[in-house]
Protein backbone atom coordinates (compact mmCIF):
# COMPACT_ATOMS: atom_id res chain seq x y z
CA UNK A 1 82.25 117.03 86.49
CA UNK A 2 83.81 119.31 83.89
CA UNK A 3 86.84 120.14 83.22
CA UNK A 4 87.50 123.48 85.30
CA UNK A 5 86.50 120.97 88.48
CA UNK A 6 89.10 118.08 87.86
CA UNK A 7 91.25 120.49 87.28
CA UNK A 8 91.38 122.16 90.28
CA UNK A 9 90.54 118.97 91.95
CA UNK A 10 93.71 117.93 90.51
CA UNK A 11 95.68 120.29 91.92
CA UNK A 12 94.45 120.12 95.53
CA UNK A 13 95.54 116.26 95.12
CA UNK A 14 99.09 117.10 93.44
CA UNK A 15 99.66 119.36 96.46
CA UNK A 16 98.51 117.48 99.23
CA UNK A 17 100.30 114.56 97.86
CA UNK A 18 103.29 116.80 97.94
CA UNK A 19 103.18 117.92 101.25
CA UNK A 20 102.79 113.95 102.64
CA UNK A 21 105.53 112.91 100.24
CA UNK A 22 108.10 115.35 101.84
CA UNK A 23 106.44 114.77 105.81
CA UNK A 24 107.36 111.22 105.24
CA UNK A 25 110.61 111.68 103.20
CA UNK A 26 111.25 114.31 105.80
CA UNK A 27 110.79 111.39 109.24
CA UNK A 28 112.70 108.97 107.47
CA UNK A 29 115.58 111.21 107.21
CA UNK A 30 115.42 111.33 110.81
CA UNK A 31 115.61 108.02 111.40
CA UNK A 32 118.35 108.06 109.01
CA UNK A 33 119.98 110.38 111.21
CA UNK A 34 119.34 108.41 114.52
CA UNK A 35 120.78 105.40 112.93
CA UNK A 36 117.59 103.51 113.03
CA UNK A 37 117.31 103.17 109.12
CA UNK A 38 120.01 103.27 106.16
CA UNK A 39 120.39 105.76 103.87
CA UNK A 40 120.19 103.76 100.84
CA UNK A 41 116.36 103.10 102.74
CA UNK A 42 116.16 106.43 102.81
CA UNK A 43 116.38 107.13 99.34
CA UNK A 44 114.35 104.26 98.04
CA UNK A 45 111.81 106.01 100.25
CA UNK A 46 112.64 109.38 98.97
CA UNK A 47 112.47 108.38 95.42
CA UNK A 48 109.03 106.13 95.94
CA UNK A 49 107.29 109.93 97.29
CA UNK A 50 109.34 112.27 95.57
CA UNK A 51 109.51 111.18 91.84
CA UNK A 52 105.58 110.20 91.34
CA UNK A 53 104.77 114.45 92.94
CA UNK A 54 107.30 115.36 89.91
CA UNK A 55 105.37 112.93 87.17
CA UNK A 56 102.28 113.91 88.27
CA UNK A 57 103.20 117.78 88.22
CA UNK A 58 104.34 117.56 84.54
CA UNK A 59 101.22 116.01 83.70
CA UNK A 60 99.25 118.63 85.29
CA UNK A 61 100.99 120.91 83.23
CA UNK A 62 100.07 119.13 79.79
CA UNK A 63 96.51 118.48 80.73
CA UNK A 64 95.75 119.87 84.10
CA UNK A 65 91.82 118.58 83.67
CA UNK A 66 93.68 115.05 83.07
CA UNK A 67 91.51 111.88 84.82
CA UNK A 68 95.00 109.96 84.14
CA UNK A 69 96.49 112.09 87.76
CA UNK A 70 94.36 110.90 90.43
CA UNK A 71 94.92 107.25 89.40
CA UNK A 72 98.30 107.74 89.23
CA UNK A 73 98.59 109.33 92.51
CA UNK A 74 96.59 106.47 94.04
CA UNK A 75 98.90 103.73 92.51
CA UNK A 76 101.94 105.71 93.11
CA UNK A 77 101.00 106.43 97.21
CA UNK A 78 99.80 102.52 97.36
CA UNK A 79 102.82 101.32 96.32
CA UNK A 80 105.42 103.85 98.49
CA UNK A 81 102.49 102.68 101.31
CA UNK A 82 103.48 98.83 100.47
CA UNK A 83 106.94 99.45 100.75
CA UNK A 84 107.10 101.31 104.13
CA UNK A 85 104.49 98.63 105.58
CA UNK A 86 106.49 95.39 104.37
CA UNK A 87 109.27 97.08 105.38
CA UNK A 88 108.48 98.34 108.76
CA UNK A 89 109.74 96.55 112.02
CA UNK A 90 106.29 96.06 113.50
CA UNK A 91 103.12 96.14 111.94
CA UNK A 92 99.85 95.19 113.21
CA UNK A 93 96.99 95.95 110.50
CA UNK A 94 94.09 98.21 112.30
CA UNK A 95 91.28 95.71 111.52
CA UNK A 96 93.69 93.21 113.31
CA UNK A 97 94.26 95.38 116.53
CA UNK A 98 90.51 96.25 116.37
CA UNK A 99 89.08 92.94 115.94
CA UNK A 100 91.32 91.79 118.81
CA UNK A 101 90.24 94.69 121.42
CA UNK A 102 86.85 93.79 120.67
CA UNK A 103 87.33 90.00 121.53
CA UNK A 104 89.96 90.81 124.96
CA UNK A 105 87.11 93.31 126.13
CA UNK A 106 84.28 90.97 125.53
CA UNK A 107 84.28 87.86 128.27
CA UNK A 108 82.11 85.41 126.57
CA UNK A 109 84.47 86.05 123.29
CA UNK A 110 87.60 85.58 125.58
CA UNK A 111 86.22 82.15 127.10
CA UNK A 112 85.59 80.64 123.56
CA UNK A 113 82.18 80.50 124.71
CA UNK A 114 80.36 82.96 122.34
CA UNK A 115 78.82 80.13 119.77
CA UNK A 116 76.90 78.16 122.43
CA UNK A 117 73.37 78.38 122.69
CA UNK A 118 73.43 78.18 126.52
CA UNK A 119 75.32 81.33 127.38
């Protein structure tokens, strides 16, 4: 890939990041407002999406062709992702919920009786 193609690459990523960094600053300041979250949650959030689209920006502008920018937009979205999952009220994991629809809608997996040779 040359450099013309990360580039713009790069700047696809630094925007889409952008948009999902204010969506979910954006529904957690609604939840701040119904008084389901704090603000002082609302700003650690804010700051975890916010500040990395900034960093990530200003190194676009010093080397927009940069490999450095999609690693740190992966490590900056994983860890903003870590927060709002540890810190979430419920969470069930999808391979979880899928592996447990997939035993509940299989009978011989419900009755424990899926290892026997005689089924």
């Amino acid at each position: 890939m040359n450099y013309n193609e990360t580039a713009k690459i790069n700047k696809v990523t630094i925007l889409c990041h952008g948009i999902i960094s204010g969506i979910i600053s954006a529904a957690y300041l609604l939840e701040v407002l119904k008084g389901s979250r704090t603000f002082l949650y609302f700003a650690l959030i804010a700051l975890l999406s916010l500040i990395p689209v900034v960093a990530e920006y200003m190194l676009y502008r010093k080397k927009p062709g940069s490999d450095i920018i999609r690693s740190f937009v992966a490590c900056s979205y994983a860890l903003l992702y870590a927060v709002a999952v540890f810190t979430a009220a419920v969470y069930l994991h999808p391979a979880n919920a899928y592996c447990n629809n997939i035993v509940w809608k299989h009978r011989l997996l419900r009755e424990g009786r899926c290892g026997s040779r005689f089924d």
